[in-house]
Protein backbone atom coordinates (compact mmCIF):
# COMPACT_ATOMS: atom_id res chain seq x y z
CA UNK A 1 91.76 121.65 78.87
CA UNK A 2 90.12 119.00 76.85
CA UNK A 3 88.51 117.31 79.52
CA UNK A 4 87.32 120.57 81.21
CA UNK A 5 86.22 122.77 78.39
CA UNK A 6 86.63 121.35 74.98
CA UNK A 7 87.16 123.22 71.33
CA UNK A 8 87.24 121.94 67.79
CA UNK A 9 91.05 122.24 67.57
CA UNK A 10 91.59 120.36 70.92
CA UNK A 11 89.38 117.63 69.55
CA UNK A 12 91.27 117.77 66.05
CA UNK A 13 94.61 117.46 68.05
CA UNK A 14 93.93 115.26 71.31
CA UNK A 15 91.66 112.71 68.27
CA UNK A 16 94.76 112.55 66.38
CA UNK A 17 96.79 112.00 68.64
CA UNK A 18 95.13 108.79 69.53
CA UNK A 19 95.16 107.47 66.26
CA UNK A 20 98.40 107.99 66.56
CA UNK A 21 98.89 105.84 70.06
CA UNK A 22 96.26 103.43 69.85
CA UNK A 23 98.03 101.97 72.79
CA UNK A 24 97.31 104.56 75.48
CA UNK A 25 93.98 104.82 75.08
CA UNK A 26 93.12 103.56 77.99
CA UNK A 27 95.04 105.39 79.93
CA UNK A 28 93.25 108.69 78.18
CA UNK A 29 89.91 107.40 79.02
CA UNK A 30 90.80 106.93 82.61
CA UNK A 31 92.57 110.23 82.54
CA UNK A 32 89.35 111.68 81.17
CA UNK A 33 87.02 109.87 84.01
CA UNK A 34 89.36 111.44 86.61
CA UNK A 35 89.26 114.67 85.29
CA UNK A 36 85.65 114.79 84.73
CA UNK A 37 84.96 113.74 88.22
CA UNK A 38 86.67 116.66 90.01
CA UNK A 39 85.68 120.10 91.08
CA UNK A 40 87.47 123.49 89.96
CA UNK A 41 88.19 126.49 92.39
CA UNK A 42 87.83 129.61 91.23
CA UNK A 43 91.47 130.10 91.20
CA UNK A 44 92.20 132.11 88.24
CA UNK A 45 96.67 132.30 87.47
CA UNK A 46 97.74 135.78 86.06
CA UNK A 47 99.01 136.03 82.86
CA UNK A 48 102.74 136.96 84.26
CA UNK A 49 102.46 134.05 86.21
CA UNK A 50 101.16 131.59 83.59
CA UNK A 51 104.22 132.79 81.25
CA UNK A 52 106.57 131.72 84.00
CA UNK A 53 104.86 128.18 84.23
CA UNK A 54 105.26 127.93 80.48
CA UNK A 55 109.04 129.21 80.39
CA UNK A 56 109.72 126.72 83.04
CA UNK A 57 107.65 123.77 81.34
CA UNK A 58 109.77 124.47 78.40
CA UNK A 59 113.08 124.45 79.80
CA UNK A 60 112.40 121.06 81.49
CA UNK A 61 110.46 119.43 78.21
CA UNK A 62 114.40 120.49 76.68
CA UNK A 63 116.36 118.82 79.25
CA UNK A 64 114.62 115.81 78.87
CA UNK A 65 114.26 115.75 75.04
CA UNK A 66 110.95 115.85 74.47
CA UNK A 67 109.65 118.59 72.12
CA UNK A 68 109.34 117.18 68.80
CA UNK A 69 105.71 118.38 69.27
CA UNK A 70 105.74 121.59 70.79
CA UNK A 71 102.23 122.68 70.03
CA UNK A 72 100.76 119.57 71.90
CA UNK A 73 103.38 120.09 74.48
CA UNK A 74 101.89 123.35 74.87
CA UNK A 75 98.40 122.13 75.43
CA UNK A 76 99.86 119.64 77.71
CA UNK A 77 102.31 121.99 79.46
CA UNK A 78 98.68 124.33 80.10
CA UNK A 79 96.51 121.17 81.02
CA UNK A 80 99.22 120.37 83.81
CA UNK A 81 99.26 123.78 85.14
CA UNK A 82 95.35 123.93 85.45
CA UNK A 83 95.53 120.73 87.14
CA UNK A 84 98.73 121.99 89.61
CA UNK A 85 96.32 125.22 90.43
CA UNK A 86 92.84 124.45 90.31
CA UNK A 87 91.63 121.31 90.94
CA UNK A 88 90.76 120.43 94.57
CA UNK A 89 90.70 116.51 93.87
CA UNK A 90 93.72 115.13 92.02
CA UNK A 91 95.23 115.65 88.63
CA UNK A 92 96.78 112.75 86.07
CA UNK A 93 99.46 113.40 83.71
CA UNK A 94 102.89 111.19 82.63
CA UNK A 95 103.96 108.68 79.81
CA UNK A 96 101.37 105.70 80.92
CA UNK A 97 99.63 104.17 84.15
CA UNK A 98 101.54 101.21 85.72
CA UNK A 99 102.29 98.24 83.06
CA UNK A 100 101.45 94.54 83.86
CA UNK A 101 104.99 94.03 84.42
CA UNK A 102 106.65 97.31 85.60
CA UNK A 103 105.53 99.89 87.51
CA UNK A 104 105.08 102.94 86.12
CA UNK A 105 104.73 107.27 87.02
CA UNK A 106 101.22 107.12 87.40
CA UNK A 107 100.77 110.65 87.40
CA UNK A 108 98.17 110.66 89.98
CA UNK A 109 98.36 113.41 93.08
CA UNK A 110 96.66 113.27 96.15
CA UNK A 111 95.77 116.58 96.03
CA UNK A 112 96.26 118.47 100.03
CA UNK A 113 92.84 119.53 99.97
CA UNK A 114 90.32 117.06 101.39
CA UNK A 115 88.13 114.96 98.91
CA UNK A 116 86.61 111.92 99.34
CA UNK A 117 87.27 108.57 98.26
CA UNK A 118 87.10 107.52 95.21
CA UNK A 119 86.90 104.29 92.93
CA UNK A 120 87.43 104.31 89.10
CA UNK A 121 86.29 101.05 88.13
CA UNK A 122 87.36 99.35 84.89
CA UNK A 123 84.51 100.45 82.76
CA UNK A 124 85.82 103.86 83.15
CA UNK A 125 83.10 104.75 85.82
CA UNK A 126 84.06 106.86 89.31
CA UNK A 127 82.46 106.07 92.42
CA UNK A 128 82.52 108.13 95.56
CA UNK A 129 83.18 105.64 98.41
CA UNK A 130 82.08 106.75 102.55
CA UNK A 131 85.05 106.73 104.39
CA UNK A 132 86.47 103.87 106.17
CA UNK A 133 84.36 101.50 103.99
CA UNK A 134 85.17 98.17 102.93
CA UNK A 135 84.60 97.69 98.95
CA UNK A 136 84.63 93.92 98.66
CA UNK A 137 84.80 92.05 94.66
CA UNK A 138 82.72 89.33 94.56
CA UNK A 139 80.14 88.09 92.12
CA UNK A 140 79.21 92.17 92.50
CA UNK A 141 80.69 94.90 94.02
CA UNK A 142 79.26 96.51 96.72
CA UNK A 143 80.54 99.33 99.70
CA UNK A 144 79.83 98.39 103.56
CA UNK A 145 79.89 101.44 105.70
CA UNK A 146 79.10 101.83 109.18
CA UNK A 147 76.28 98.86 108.87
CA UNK A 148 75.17 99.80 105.75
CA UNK A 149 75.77 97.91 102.42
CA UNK A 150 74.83 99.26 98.65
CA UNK A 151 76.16 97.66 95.35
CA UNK A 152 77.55 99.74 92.33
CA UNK A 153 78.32 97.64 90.07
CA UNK A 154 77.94 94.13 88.65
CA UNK A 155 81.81 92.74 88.16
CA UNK A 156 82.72 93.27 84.30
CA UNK A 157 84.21 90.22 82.63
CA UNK A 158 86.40 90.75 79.68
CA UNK A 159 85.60 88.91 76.60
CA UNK A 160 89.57 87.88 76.67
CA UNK A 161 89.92 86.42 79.76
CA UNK A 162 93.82 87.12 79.59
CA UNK A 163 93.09 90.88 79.11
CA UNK A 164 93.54 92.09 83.17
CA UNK A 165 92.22 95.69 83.17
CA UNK A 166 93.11 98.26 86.11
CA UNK A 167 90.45 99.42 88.49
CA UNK A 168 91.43 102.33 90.87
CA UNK A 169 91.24 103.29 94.22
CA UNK A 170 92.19 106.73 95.06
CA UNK A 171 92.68 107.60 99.33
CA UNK A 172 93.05 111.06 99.77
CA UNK A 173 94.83 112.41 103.08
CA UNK A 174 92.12 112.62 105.57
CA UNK A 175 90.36 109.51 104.14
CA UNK A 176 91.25 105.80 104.70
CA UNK A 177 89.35 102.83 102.82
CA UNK A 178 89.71 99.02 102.76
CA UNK A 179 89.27 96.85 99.99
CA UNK A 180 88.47 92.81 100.01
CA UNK A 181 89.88 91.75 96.52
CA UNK A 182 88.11 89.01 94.69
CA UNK A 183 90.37 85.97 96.13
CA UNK A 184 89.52 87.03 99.19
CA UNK A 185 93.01 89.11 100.12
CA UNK A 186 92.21 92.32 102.09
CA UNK A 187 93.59 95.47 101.92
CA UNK A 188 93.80 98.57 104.24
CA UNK A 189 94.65 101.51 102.29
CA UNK A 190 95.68 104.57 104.27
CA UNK A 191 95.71 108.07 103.65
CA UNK A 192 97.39 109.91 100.34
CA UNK A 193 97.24 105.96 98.42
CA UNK A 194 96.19 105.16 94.83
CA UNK A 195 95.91 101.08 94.65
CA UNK A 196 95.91 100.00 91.53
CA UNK A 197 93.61 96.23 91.27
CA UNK A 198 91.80 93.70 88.98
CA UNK A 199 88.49 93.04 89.19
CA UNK A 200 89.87 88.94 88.65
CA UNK A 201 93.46 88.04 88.49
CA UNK A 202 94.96 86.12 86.36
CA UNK A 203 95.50 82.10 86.37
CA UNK A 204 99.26 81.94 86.84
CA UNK A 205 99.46 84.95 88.99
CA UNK A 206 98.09 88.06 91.30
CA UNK A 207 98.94 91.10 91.32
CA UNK A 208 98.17 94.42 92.66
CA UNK A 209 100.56 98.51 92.58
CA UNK A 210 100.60 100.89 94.87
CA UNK A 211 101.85 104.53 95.85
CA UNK A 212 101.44 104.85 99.38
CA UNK A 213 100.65 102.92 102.39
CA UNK A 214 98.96 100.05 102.50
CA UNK A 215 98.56 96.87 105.27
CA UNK A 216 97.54 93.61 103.00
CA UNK A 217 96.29 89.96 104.41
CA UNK A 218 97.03 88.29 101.43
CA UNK A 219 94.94 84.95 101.04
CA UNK A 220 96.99 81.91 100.75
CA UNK A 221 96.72 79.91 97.85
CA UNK A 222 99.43 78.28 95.44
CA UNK A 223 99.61 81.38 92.90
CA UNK A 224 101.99 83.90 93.80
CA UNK A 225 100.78 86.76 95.16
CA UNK A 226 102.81 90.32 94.18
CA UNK A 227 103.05 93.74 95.34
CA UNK A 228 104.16 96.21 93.25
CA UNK A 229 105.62 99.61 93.80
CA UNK A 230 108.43 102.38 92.02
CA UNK A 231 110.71 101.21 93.84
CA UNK A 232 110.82 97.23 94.73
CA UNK A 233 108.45 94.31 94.23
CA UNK A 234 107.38 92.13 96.83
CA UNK A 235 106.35 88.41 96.17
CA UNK A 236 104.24 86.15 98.67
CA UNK A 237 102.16 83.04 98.73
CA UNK A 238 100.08 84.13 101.95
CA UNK A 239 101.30 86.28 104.62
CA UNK A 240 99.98 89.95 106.34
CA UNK A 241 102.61 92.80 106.11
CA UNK A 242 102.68 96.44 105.68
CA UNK A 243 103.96 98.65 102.88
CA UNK A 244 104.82 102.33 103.18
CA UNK A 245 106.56 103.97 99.64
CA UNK A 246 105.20 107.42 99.41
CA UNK A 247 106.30 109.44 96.30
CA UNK A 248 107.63 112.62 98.52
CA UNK A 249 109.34 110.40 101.32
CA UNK A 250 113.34 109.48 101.03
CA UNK A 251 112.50 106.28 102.99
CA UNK A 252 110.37 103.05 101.84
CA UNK A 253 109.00 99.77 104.13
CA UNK A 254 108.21 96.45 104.54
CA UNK A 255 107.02 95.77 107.68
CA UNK A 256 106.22 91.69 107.82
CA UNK A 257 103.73 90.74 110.55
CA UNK A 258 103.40 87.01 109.32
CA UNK A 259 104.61 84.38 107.01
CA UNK A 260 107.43 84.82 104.54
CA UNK A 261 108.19 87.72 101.76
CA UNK A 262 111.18 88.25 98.96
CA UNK A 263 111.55 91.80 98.11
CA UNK A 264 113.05 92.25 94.73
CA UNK A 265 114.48 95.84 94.40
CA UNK A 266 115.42 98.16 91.21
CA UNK A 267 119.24 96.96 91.28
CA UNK A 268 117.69 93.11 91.23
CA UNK A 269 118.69 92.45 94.68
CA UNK A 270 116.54 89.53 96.11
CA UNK A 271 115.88 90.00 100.17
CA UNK A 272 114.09 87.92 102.16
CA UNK A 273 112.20 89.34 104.94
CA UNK A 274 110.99 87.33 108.10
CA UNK A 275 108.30 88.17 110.49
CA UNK A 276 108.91 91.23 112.86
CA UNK A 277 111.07 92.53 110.61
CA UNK A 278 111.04 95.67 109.41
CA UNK A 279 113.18 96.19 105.46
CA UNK A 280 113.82 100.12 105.06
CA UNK A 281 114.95 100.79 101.54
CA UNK A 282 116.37 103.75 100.69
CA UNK A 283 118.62 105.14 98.07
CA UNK A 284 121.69 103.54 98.22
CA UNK A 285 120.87 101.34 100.94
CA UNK A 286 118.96 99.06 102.76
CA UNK A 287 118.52 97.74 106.36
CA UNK A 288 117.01 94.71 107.94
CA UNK A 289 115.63 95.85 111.78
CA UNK A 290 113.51 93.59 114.29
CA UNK A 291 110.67 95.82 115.54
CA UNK A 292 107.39 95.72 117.41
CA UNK A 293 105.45 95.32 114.34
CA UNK A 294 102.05 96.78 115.79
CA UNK A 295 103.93 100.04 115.44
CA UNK A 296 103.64 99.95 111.94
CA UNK A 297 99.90 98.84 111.67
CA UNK A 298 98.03 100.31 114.29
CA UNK A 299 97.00 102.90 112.02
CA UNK A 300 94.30 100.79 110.56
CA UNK A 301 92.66 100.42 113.67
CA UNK A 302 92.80 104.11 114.32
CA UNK A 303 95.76 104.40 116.48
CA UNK A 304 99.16 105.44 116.47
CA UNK A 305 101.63 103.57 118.34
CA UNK A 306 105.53 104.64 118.10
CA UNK A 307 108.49 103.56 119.47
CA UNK A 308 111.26 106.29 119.71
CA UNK A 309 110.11 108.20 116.61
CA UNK A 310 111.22 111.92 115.93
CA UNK A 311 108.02 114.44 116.55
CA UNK A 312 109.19 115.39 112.87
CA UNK A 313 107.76 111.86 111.89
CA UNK A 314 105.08 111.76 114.24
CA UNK A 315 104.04 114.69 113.24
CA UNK A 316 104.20 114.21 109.28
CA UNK A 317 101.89 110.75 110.05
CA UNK A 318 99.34 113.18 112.08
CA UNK A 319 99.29 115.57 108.97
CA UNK A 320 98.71 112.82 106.22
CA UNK A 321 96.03 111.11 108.40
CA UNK A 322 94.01 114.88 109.00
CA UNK A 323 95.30 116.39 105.84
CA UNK A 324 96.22 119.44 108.11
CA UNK A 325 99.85 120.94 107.51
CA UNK A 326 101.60 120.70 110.66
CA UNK A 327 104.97 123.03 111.86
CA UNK A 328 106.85 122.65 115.12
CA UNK A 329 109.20 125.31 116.47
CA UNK A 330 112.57 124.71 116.75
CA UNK A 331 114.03 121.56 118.42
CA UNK A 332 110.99 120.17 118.80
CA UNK A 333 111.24 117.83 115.69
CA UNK A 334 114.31 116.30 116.65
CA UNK A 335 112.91 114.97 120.14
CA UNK A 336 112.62 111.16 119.70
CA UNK A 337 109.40 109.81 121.66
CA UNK A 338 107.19 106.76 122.72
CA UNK A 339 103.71 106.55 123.07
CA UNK A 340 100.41 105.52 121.84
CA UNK A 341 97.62 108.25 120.41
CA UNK A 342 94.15 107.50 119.41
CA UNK A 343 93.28 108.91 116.26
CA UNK A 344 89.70 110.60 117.08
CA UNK A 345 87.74 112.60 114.54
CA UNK A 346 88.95 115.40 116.02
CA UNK A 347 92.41 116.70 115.75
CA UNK A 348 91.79 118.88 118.98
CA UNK A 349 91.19 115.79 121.22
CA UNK A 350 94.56 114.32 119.68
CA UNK A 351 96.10 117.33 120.06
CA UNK A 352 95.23 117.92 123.49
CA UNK A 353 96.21 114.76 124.81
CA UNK A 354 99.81 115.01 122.75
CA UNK A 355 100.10 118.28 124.50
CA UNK A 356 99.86 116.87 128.02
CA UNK A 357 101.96 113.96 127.18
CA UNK A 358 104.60 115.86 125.47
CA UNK A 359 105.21 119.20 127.39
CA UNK A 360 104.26 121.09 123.95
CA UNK A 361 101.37 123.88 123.03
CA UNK A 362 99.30 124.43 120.11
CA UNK A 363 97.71 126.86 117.81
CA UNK A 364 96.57 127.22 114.59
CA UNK A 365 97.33 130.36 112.08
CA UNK A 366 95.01 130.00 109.21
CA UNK A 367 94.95 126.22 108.16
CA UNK A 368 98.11 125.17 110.01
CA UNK A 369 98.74 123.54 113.07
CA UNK A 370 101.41 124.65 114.98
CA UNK A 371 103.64 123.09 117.37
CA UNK A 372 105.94 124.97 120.49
């Protein structure tokens, strides 16, 4: 509310507050870039409706014992519920973006509508970014897409060389990006990612977070390279391997194409991973497979290759990568198949191939795709 349509009294109390927690103010400002970058429907929630959100809001903030402030809960509680309803982008709200050394609830939802993709660069700025482009960190930054190069920014160095600041790239489903960070590791970042980077690492060590799926060449030099997620840390030197740990799935990965990884977990359990191998963590527990590793990474190059996969997860990759909702009738999700697909532009030449292949029909009602 703030950020969209500020008053005198939200200045007097958001102002204050930040006198009061000098140390999130970065977060706020990047909070405040995000929110000023996206565009509002003209969804408008009924007054019966809001009052549920705010019963609701309430009875959570209780359980979790936070309340102390319950008239700038109340502005929060209405700012999140704008954000859940109208905003066709993505919305930020939570305790603090990820820490240098833990990762934290970002806050940050790839909203189901299509956007584009966007970069929120340490000076606070947003950048739309083409899709599919390659945003390389050098002595500038600039965005190569489909033969075309621009720059849009000159790199920022900080006058405290051992202050890293966080840019952002948010992938949206239906958008992929790459990103070639400034010691020459690159990135693939697939649909419904935020990648959290700095512009220049620091001496003793890299480091890069992530919510989502990305597939990472990391360049090989003597500082230790880390990937950071919610759920498990992964440390290299140089090596190419593929991370999947979306927020909504039950299952994370570490796919490891080449070279050598340790993946530290939340219950400080050190496993090392060797090429084709695939490390599924999971609540609870955690498995070690041998795979066909292209089945993991093909979807950088605009495939999808699968190996005895339920249509349920075939399916849920085909919805992410179109950001179109996809149903199947029952028993269909439980079928386990093989095959390859090309990801065209268009989900009807996908579909109409899977169709053929797999002895299924489709239709869509309104915005879904369904399966039968």
């Amino acid at each position: 509310m703030w950020c969209l349509t500020p008053t005198e009294e939200l200045n007097a109390i958001w102002f204050s507050w930040l006198e009061e927690h000098p140390e999130e103010q970065l977060a706020a400002d990047q909070a405040r870039a995000i929110l000023k970058s996206v565009r509002l429907n003209d969804f408008s929630v009924p007054a019966d409706k809001s009052e549920q959100l705010w019963a609701g809001l309430q009875i959570t903030m209780q359980k979790r014992h936070v309340g102390k402030r319950v008239r700038l809960i109340r502005y929060a509680a209405a700012c999140i519920a704008v954000l859940l309803l109208g905003i066709t982008g993505f919305g930020f709200w939570g305790e603090s973006w990820f820490s240098q050394n833990q990762v934290a609830d970002t806050g940050l939802i790839v909203d189901s509508i299509r956007t584009e993709v966007t970069l929120i660069l340490d000076t606070r700025e947003t950048v739309q970014v083409e899709d599919n482009a390659l945003i390389a960190y050098d002595s500038e930054i600039t965005v190569k897409a489909k033969e075309k190069e621009r720059t849009i920014a000159k790199k920022v160095t900080e006058d405290d060389p051992e202050k890293i600041v966080m840019n952002t790239l948010v992938v949206p489903k239906g958008r992929r990006s790459s990103l070639l960070l400034e010691d020459g590791s690159k990135v693939w970042v697939n649909s419904g990612s935020i990648l959290h980077f700095p512009s220049s690492f620091e001496p003793s060590q890299r480091s890069i977070e992530v919510e989502g799926e990305i597939y990472i060449e990391v360049a090989r030099k003597e500082i230790p390279f880390y990937v950071k997620t919610k759920g498990f840390v992964v440390n290299v030197l140089g090596t190419k391997f593929n991370i999947s740990a979306y927020e909504e799935e039950k299952e994370s990965s570490v796919v490891l194409v080449e070279g050598h990884v340790a993946v530290e977990t939340t219950n400080n359990e050190t496993i090392q991973l060797l090429p084709n191998r695939k490390l599924t963590i999971q609540e609870g527990r955690n498995e070690i497979d041998e795979v066909d590793v292209y089945d993991y990474i093909s979807w950088k190059d605009g495939l999808l290759q699968f190996r005895g996969e339920t249509m349920d997860n075939i399916l849920m990759r085909l919805s992410r990568y179109y950001n179109i909702p996809i149903r199947c009738k029952s028993g269909i999700g439980d079928r386990r198949s093989s095959g390859k697909l090309v990801l065209f532009d268009d989900i009807h030449q996908v579909m109409e191939t899977f169709s053929i292949l797999y002895n299924t029909q489709y239709h869509f009602e309104s915005d879904t795709l369904i399966i039968e």
